[in-house]
PDB file of N, CA and C in Angstrom:
ATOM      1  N   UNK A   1      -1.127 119.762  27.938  1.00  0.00           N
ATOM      2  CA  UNK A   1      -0.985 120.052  29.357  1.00  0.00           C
ATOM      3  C   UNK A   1      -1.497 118.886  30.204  1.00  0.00           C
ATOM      4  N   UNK A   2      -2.436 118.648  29.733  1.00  0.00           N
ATOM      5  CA  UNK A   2      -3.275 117.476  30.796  1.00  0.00           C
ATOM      6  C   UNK A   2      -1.937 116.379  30.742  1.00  0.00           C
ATOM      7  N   UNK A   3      -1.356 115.583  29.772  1.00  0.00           N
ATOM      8  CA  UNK A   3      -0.267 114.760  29.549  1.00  0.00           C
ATOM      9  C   UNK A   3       1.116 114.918  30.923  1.00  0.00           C
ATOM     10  N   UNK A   4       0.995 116.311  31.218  1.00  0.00           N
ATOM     11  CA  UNK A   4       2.440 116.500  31.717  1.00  0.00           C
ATOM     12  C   UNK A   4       1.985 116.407  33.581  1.00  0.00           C
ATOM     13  N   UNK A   5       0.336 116.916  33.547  1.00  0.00           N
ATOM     14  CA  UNK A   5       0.208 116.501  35.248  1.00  0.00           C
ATOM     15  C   UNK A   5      -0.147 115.211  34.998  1.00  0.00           C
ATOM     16  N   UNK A   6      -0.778 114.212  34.442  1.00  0.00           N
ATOM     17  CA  UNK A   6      -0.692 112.806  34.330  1.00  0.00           C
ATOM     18  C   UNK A   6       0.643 112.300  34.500  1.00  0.00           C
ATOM     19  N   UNK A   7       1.680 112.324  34.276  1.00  0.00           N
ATOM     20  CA  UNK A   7       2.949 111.972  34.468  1.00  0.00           C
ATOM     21  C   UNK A   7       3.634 112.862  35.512  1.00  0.00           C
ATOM     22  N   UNK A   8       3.359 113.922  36.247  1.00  0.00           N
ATOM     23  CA  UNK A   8       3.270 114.106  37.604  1.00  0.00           C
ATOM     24  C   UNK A   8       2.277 113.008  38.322  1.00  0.00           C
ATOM     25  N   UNK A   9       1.426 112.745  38.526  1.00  0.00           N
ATOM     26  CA  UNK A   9       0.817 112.676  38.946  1.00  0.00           C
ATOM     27  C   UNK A   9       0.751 110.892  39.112  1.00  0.00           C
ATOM     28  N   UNK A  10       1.067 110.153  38.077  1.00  0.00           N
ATOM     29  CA  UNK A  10       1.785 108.444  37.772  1.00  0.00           C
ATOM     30  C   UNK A  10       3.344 108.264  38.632  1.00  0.00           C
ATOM     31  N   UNK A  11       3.698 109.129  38.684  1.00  0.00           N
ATOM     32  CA  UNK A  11       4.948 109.447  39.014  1.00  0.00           C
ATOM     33  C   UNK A  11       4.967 109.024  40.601  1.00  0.00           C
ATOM     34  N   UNK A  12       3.944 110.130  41.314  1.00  0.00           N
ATOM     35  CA  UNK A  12       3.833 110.160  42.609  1.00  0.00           C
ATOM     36  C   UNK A  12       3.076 108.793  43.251  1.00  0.00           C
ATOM     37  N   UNK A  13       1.925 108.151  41.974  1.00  0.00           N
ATOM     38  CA  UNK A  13       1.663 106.654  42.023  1.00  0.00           C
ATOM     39  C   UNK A  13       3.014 105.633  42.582  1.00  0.00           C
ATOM     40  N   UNK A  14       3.485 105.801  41.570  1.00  0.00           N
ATOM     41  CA  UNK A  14       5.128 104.436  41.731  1.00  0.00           C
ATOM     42  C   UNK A  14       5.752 104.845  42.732  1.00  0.00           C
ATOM     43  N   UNK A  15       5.785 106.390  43.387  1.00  0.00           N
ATOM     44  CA  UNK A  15       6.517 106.670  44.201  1.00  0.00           C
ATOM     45  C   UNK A  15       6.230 105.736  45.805  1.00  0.00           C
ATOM     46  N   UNK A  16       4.653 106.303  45.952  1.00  0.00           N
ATOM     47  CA  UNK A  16       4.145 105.863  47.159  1.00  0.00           C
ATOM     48  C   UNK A  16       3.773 104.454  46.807  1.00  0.00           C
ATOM     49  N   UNK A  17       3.464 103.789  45.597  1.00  0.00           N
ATOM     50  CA  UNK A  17       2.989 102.486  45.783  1.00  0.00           C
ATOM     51  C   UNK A  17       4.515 101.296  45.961  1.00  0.00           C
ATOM     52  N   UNK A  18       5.242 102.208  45.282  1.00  0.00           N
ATOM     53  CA  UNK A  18       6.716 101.774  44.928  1.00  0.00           C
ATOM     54  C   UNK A  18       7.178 101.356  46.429  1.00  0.00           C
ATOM     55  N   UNK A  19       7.272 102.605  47.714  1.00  0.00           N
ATOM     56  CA  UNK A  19       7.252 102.643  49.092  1.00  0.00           C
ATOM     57  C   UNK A  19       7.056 101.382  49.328  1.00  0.00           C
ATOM     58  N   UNK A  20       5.628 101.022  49.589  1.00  0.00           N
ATOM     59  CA  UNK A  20       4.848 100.095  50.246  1.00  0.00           C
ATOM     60  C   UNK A  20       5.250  98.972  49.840  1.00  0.00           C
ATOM     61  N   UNK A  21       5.199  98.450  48.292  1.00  0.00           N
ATOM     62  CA  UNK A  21       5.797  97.260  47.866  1.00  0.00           C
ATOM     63  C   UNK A  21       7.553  97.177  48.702  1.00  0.00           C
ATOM     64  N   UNK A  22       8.342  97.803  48.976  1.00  0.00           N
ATOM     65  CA  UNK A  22       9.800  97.345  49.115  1.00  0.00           C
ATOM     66  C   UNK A  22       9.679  97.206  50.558  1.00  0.00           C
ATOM     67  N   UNK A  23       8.930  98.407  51.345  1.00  0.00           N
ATOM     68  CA  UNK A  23       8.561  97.801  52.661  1.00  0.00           C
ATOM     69  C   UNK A  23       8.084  96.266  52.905  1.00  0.00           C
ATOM     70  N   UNK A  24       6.975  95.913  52.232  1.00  0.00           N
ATOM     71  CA  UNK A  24       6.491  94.724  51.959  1.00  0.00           C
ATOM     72  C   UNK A  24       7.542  93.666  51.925  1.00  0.00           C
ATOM     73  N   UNK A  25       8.338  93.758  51.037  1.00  0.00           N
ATOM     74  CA  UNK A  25       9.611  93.269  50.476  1.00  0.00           C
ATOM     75  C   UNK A  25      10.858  93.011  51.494  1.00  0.00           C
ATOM     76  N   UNK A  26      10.657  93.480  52.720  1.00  0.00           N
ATOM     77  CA  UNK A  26      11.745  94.062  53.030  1.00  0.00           C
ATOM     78  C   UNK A  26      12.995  94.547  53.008  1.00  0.00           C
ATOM     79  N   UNK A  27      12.302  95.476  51.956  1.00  0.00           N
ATOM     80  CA  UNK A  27      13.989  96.148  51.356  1.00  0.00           C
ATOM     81  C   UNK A  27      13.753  97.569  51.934  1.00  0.00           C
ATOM     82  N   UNK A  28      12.491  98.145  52.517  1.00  0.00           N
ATOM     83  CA  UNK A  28      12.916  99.255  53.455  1.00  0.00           C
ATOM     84  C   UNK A  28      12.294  99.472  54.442  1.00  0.00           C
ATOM     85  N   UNK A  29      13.466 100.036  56.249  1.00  0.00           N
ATOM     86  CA  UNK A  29      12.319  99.586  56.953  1.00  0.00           C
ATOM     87  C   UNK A  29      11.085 100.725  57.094  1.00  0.00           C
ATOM     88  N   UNK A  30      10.429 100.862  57.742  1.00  0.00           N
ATOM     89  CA  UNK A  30       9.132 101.890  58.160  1.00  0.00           C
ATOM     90  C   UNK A  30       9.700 103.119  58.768  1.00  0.00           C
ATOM     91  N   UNK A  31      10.312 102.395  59.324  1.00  0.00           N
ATOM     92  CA  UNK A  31      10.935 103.962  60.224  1.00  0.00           C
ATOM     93  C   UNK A  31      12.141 104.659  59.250  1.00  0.00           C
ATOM     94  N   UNK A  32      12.495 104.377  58.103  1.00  0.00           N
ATOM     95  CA  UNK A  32      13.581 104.777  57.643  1.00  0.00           C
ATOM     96  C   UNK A  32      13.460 105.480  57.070  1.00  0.00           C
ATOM     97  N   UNK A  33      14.068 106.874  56.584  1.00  0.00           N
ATOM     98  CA  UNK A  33      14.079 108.111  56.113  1.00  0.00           C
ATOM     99  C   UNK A  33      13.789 107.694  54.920  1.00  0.00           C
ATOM    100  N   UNK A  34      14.319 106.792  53.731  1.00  0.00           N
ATOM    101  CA  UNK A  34      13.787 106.606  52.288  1.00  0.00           C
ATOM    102  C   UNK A  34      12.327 106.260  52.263  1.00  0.00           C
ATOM    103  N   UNK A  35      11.584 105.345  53.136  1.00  0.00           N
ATOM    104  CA  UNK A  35      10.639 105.151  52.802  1.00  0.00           C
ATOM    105  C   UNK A  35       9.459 106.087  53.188  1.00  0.00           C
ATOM    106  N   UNK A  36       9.943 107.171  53.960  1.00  0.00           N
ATOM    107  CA  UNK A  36       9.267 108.492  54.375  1.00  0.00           C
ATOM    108  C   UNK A  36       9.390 109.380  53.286  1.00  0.00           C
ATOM    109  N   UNK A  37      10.719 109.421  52.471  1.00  0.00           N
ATOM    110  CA  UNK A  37      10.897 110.609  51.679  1.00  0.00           C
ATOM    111  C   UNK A  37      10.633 110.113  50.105  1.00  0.00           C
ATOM    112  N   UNK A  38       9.931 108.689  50.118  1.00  0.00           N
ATOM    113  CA  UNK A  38       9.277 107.984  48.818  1.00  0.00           C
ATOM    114  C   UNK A  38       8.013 108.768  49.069  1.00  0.00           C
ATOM    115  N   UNK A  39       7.522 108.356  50.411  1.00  0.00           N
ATOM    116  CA  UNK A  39       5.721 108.800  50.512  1.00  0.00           C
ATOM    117  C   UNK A  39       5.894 110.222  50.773  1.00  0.00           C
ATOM    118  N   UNK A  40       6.301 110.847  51.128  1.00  0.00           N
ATOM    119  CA  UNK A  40       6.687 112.188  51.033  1.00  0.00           C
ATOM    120  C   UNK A  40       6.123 113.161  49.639  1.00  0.00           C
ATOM    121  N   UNK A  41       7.376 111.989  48.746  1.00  0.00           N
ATOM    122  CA  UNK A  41       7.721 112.882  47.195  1.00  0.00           C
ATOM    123  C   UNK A  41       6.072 112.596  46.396  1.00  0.00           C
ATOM    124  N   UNK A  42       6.103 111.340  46.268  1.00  0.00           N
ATOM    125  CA  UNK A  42       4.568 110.720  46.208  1.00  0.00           C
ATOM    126  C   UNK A  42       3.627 111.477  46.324  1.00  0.00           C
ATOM    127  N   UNK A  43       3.029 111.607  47.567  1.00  0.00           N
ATOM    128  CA  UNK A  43       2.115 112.547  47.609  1.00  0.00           C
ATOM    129  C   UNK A  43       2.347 114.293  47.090  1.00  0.00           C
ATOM    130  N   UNK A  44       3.653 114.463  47.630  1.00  0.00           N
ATOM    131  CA  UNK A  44       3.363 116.136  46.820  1.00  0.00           C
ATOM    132  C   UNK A  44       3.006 116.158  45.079  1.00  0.00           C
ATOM    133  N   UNK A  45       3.391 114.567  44.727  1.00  0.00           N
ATOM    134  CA  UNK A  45       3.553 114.780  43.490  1.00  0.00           C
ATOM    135  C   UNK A  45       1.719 114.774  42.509  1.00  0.00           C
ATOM    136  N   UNK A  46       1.644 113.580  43.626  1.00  0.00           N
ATOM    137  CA  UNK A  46      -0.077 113.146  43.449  1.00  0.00           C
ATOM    138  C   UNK A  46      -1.037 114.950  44.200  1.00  0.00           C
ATOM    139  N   UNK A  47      -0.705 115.385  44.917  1.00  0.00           N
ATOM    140  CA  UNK A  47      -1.376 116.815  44.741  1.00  0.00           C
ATOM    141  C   UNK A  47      -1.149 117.312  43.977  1.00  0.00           C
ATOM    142  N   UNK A  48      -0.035 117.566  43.306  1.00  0.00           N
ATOM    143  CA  UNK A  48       0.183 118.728  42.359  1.00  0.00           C
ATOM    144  C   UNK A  48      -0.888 118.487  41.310  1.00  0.00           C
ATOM    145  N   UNK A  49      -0.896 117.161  40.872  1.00  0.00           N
ATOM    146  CA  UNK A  49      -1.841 116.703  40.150  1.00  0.00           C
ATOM    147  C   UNK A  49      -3.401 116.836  39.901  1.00  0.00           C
ATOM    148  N   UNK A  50      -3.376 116.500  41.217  1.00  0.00           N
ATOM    149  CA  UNK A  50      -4.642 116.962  41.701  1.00  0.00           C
ATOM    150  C   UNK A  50      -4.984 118.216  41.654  1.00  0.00           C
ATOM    151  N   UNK A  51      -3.933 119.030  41.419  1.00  0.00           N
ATOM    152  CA  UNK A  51      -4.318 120.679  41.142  1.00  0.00           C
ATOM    153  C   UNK A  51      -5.068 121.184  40.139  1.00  0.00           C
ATOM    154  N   UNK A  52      -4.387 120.064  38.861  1.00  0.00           N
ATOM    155  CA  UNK A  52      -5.124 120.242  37.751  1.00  0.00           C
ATOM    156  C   UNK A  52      -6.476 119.807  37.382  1.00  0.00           C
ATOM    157  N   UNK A  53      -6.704 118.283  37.887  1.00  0.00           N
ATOM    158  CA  UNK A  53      -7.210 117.448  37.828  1.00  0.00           C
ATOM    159  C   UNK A  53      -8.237 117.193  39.558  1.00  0.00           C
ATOM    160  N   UNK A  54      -8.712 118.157  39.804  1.00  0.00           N
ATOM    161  CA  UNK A  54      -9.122 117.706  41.538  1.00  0.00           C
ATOM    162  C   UNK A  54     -10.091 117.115  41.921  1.00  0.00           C
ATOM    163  N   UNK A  55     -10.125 116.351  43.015  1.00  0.00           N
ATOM    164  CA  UNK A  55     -10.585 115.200  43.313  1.00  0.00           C
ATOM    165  C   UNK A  55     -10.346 115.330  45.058  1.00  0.00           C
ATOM    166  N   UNK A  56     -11.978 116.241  45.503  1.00  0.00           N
ATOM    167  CA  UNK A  56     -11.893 116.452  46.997  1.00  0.00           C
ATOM    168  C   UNK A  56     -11.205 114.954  47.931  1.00  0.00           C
ATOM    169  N   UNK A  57     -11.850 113.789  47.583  1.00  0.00           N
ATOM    170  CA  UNK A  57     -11.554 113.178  48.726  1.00  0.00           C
ATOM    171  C   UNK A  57      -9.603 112.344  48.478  1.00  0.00           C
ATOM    172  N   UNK A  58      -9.197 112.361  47.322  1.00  0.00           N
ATOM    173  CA  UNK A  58      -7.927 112.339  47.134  1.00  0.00           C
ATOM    174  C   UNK A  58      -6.796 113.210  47.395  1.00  0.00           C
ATOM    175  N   UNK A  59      -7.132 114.449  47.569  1.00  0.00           N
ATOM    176  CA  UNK A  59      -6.573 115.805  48.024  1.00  0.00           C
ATOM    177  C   UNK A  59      -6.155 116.071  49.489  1.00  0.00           C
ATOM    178  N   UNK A  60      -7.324 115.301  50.116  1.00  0.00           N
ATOM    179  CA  UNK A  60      -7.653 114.951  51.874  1.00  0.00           C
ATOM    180  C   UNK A  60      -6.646 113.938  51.946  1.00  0.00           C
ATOM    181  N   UNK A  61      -6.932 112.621  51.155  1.00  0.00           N
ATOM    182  CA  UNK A  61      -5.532 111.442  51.702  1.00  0.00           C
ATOM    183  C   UNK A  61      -4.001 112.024  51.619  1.00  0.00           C
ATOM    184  N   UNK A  62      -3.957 112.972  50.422  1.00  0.00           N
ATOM    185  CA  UNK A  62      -2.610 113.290  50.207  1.00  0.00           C
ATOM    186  C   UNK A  62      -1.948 114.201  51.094  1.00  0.00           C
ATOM    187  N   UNK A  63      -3.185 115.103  51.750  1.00  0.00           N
ATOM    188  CA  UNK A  63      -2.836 116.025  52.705  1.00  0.00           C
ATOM    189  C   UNK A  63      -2.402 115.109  54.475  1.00  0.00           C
ATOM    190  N   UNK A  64      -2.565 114.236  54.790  1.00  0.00           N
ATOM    191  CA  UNK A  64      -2.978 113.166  55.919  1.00  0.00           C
ATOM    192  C   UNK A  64      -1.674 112.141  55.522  1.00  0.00           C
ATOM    193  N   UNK A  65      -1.235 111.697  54.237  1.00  0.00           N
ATOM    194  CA  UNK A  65      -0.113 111.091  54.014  1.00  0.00           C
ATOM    195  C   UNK A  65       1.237 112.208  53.345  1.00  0.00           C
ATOM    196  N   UNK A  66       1.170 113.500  53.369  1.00  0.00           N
ATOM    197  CA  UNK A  66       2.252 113.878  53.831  1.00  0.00           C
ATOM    198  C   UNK A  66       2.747 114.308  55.109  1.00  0.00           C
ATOM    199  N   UNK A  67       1.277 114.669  55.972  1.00  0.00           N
ATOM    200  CA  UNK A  67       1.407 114.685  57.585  1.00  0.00           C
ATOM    201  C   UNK A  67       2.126 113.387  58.339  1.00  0.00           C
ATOM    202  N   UNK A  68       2.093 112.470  57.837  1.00  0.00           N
ATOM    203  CA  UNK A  68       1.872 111.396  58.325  1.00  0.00           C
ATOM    204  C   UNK A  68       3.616 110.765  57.628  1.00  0.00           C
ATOM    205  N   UNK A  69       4.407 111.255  56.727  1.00  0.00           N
ATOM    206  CA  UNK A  69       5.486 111.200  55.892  1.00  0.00           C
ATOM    207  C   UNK A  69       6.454 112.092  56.496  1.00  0.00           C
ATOM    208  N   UNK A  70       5.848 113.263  57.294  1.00  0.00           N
ATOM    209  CA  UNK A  70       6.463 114.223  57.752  1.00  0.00           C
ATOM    210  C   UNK A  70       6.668 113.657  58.981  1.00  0.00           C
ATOM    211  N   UNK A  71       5.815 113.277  60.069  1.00  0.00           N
ATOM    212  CA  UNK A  71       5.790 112.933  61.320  1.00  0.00           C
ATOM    213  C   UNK A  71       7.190 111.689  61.314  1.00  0.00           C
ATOM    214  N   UNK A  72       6.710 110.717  60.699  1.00  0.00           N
ATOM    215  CA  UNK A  72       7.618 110.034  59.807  1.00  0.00           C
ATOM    216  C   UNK A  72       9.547 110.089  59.663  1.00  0.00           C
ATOM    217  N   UNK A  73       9.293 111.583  59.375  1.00  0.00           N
ATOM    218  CA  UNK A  73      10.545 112.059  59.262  1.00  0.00           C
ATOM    219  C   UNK A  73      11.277 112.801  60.248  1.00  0.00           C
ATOM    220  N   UNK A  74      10.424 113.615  60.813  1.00  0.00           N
ATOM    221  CA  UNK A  74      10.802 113.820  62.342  1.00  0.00           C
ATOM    222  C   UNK A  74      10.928 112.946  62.834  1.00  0.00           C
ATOM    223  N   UNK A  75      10.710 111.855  63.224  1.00  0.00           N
ATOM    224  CA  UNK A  75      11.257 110.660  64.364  1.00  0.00           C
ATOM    225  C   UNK A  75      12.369 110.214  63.630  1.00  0.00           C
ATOM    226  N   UNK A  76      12.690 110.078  62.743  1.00  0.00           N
ATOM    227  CA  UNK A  76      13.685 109.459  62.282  1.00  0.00           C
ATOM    228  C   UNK A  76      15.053 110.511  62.652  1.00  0.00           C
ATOM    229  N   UNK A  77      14.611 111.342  62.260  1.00  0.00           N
ATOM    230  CA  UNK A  77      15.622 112.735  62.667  1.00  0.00           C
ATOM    231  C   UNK A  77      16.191 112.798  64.391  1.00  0.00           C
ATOM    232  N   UNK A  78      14.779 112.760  65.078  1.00  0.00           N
ATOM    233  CA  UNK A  78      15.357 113.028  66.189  1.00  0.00           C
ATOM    234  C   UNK A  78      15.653 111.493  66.805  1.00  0.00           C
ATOM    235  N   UNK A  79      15.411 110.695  66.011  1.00  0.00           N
ATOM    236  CA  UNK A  79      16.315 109.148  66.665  1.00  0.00           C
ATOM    237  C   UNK A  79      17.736 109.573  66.219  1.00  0.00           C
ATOM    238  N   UNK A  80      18.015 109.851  65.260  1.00  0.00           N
ATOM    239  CA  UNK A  80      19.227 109.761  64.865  1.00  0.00           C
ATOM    240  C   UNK A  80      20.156 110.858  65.565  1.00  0.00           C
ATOM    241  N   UNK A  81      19.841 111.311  66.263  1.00  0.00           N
ATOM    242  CA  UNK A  81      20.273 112.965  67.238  1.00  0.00           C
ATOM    243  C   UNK A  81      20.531 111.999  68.367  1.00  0.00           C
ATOM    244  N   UNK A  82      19.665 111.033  68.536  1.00  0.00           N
ATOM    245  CA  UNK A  82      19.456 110.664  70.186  1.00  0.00           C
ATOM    246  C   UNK A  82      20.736 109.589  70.218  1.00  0.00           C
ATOM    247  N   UNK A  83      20.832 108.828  69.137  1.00  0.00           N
ATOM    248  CA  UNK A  83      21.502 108.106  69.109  1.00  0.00           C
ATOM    249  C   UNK A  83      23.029 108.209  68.299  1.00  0.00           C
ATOM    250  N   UNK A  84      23.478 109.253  67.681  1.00  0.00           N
ATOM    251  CA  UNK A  84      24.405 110.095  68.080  1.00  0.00           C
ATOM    252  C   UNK A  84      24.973 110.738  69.558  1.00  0.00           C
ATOM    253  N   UNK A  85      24.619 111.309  69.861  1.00  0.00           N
ATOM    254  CA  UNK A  85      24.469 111.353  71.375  1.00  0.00           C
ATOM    255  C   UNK A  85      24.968 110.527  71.972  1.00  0.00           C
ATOM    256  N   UNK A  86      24.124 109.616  72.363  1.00  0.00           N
ATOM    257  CA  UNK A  86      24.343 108.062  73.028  1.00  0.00           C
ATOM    258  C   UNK A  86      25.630 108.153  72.607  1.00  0.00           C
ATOM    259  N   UNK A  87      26.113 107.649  71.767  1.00  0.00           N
ATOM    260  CA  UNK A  87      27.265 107.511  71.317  1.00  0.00           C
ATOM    261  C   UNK A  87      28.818 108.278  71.884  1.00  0.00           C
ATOM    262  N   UNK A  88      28.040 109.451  71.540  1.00  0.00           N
ATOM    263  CA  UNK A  88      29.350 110.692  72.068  1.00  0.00           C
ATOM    264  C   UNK A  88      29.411 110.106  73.509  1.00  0.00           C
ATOM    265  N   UNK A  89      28.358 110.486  74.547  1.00  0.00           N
ATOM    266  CA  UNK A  89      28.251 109.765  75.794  1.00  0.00           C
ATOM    267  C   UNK A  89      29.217 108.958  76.020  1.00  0.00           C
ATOM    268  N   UNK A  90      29.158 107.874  75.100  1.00  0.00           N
ATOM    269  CA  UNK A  90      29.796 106.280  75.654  1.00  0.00           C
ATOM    270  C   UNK A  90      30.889 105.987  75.356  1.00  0.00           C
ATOM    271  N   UNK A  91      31.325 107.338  74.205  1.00  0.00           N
ATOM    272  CA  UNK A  91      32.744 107.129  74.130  1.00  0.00           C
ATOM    273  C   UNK A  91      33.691 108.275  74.768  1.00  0.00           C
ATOM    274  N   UNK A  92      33.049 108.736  75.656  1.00  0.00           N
ATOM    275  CA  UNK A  92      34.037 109.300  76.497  1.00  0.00           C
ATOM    276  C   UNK A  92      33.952 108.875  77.834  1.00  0.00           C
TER     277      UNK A  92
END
């Protein structure tokens, strides 16, 4: 058992560290829905982990970086509404 949340839990590592490096990279931007729904998956994955395995002050970051993945994702959402919109607007 311990084996299978370790590989949850490595998983959600590459996910969110994975994020940051391609941002870095610029292969994704900040505001863009993939690199929200990397740190997103990441952290739920690194809690789950933590379920088994818990670790108060790691539990706190993961809770604060899916807030923060979520917020993330709402702006991206409602840019993409706004600027749809815009659009309809300008082409009529």
């Amino acid at each position: 058992m311990d084996i299978l949340f370790d590989v949850i839990g490595m998983s959600g590592t590459f996910l969110v560290v994975g994020a940051f490096f391609l941002l870095q990279l610029n292969k994704l931007p900040a505001t863009g829905l993939g690199y929200n729904l990397m740190n997103l998956s990441g952290a739920i994955l690194l809690l789950i982990s933590l379920c088994y395995n818990f670790n108060l002050a790691s539990f706190v970051i993961e809770i604060f970086w899916i807030a923060a993945s979520l917020i993330g994702i709402y702006k991206y959402i409602k840019a993409r509404k706004a600027s749809k919109l815009e659009a309809a607007h300008s082409a009529s």
